[in-house]
C-alpha atoms as a PDB file:
ATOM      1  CA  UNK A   1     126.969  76.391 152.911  1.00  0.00           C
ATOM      2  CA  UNK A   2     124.618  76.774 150.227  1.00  0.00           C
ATOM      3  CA  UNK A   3     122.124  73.159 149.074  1.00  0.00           C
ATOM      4  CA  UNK A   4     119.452  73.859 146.447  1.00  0.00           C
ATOM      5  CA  UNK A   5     117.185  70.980 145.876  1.00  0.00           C
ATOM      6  CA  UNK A   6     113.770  71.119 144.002  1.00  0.00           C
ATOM      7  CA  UNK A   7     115.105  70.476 140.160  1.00  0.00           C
ATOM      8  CA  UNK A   8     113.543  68.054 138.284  1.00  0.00           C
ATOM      9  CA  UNK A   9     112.069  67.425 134.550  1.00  0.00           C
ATOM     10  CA  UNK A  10     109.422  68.811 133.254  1.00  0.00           C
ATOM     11  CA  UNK A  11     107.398  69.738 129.907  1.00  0.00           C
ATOM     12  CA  UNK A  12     107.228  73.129 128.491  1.00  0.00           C
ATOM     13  CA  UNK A  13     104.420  74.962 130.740  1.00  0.00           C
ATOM     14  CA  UNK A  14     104.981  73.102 133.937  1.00  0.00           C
ATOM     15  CA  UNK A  15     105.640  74.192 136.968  1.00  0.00           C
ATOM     16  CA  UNK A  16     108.878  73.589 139.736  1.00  0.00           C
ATOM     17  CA  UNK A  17     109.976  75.091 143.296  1.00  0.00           C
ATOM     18  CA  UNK A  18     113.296  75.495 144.121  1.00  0.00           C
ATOM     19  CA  UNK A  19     114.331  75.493 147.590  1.00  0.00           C
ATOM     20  CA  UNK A  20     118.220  76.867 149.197  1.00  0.00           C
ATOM     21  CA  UNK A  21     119.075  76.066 152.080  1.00  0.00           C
ATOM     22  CA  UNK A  22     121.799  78.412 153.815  1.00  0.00           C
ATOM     23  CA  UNK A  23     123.562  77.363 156.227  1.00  0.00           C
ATOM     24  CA  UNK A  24     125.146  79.588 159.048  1.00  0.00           C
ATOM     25  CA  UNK A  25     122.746  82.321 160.748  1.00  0.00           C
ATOM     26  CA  UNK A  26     126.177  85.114 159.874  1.00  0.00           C
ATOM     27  CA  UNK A  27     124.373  85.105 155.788  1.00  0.00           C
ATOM     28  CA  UNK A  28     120.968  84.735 157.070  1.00  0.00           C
ATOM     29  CA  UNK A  29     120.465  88.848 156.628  1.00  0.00           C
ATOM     30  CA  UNK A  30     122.303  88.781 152.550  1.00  0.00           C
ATOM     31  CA  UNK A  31     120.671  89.826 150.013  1.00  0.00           C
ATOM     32  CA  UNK A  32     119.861  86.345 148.276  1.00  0.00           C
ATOM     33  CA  UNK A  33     119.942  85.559 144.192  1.00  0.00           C
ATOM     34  CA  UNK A  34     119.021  82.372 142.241  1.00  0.00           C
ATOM     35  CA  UNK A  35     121.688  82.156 139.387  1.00  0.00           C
ATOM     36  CA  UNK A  36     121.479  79.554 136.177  1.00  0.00           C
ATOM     37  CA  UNK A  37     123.908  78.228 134.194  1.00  0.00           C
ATOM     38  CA  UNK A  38     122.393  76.574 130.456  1.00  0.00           C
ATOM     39  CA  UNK A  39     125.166  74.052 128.701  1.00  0.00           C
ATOM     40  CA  UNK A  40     127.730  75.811 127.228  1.00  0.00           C
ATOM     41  CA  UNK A  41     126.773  79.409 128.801  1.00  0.00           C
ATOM     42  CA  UNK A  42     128.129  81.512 131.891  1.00  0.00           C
ATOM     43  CA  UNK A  43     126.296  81.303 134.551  1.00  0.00           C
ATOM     44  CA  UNK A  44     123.737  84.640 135.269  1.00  0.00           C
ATOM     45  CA  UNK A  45     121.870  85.801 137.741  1.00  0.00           C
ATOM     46  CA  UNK A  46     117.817  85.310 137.487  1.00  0.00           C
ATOM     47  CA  UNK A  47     116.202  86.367 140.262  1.00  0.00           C
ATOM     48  CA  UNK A  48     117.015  88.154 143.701  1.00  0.00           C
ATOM     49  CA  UNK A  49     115.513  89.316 146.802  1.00  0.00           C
ATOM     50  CA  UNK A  50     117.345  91.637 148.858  1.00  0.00           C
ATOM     51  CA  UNK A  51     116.775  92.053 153.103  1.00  0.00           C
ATOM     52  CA  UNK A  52     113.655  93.781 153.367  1.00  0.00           C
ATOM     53  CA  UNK A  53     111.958  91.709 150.737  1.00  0.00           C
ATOM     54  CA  UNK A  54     112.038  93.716 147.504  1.00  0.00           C
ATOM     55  CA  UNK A  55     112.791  91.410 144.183  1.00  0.00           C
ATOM     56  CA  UNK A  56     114.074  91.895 140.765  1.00  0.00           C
ATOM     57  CA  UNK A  57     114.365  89.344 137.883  1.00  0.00           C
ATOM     58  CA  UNK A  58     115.644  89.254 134.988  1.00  0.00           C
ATOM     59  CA  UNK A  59     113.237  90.461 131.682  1.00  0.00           C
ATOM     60  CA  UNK A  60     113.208  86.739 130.331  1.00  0.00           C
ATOM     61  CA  UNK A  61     112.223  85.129 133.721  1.00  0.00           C
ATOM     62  CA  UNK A  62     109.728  88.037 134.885  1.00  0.00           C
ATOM     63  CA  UNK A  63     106.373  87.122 135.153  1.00  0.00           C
ATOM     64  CA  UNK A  64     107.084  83.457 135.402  1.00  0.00           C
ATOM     65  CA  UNK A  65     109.531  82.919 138.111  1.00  0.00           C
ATOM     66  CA  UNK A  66     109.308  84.090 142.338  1.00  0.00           C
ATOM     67  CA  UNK A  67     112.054  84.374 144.730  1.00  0.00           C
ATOM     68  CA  UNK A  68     111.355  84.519 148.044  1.00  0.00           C
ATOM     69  CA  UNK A  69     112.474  83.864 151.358  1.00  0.00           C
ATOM     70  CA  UNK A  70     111.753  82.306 154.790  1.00  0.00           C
ATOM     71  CA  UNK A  71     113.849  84.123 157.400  1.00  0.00           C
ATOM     72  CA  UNK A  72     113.297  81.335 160.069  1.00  0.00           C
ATOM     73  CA  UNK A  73     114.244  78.685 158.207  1.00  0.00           C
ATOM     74  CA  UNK A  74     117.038  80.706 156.173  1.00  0.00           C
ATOM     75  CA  UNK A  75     115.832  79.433 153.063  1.00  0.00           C
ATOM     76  CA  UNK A  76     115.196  80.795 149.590  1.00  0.00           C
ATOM     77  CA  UNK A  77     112.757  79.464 147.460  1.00  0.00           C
ATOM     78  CA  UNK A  78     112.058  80.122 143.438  1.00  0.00           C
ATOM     79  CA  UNK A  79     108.682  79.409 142.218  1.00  0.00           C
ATOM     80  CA  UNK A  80     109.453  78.589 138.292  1.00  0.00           C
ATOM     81  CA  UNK A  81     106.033  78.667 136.352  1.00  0.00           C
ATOM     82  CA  UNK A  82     105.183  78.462 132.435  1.00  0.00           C
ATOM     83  CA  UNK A  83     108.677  76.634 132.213  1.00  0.00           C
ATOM     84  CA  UNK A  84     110.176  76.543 128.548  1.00  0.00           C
ATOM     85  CA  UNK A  85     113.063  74.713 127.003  1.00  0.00           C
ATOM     86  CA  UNK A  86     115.374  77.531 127.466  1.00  0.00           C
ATOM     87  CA  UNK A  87     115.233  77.767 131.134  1.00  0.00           C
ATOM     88  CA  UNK A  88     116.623  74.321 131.373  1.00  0.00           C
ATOM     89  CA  UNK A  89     119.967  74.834 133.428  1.00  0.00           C
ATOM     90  CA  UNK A  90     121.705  74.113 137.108  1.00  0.00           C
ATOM     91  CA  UNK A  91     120.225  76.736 139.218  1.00  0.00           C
ATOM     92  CA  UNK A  92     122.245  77.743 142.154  1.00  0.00           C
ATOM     93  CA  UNK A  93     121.777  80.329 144.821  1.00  0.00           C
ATOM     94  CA  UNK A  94     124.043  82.540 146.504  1.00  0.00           C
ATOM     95  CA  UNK A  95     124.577  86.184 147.712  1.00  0.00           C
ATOM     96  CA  UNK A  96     123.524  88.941 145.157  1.00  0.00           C
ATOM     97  CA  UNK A  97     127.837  89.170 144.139  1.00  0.00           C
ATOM     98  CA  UNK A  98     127.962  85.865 144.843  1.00  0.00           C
ATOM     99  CA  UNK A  99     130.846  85.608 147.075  1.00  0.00           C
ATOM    100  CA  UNK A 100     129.499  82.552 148.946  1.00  0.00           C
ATOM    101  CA  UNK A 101     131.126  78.997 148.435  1.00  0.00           C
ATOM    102  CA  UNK A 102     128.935  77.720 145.815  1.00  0.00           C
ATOM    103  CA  UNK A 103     127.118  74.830 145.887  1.00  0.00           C
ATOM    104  CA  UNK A 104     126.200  71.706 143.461  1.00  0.00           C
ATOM    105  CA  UNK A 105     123.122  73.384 142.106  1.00  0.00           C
ATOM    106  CA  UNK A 106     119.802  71.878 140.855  1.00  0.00           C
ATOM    107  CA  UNK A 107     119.524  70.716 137.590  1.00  0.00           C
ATOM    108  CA  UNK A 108     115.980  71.991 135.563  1.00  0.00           C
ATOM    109  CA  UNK A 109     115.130  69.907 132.298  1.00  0.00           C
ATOM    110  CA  UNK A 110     112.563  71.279 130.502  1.00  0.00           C
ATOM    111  CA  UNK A 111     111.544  69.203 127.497  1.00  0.00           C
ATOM    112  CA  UNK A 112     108.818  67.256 126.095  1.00  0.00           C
END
């Protein structure tokens, strides 16, 4: 099972972290993403970290946004800094081909 938490509102330039907690240690070893899905869009990936650590992000979130990941706690985190309106979305994790039940998501409001 996959729970993010962390989502909130927030004006343009502020700052959130986004936790995922995975549960079952059989996933603990996936390569992990952070996908978003804006009203009326398909969802897309944003952000992933594969097993040894290595991340890649998408050119609209890089620079602003950090995915990483605590092992021992099988969590994922995203760090989501200099927030504008257009990041506001559910953000959900899951593998990188997403094949994993998904979860609720967080929802991310970004206005002022």
């Amino acid at each position: 099972q996959l729970q993010a938490s962390g989502g909130g509102s927030v004006q343009p330039g502020g700052s959130l972290k986004l936790s995922c907690a995975i549960s079952g240690s059989r996933y603990s070893d996936d390569a992990m993403a952070w996908y978003r899905q804006a009203p009326g869009k398909q969802r897309e990936l944003v952000a992933l970290i594969d097993i040894r650590g290595s991340t890649e992000y998408v050119d609209v979130v890089k620079g602003r946004f950090t995915i990483s990941r605590d092992k021992r706690k099988n969590t994922v985190y995203l760090q989501l800094n200099s927030l504008k309106r257009e990041d506001t979305a559910v953000y959900f994790c899951n593998n990188i081909i997403g094949t994993l039940a998904w979860g609720q998501g967080t929802l991310v409001t970004v206005s002022s």
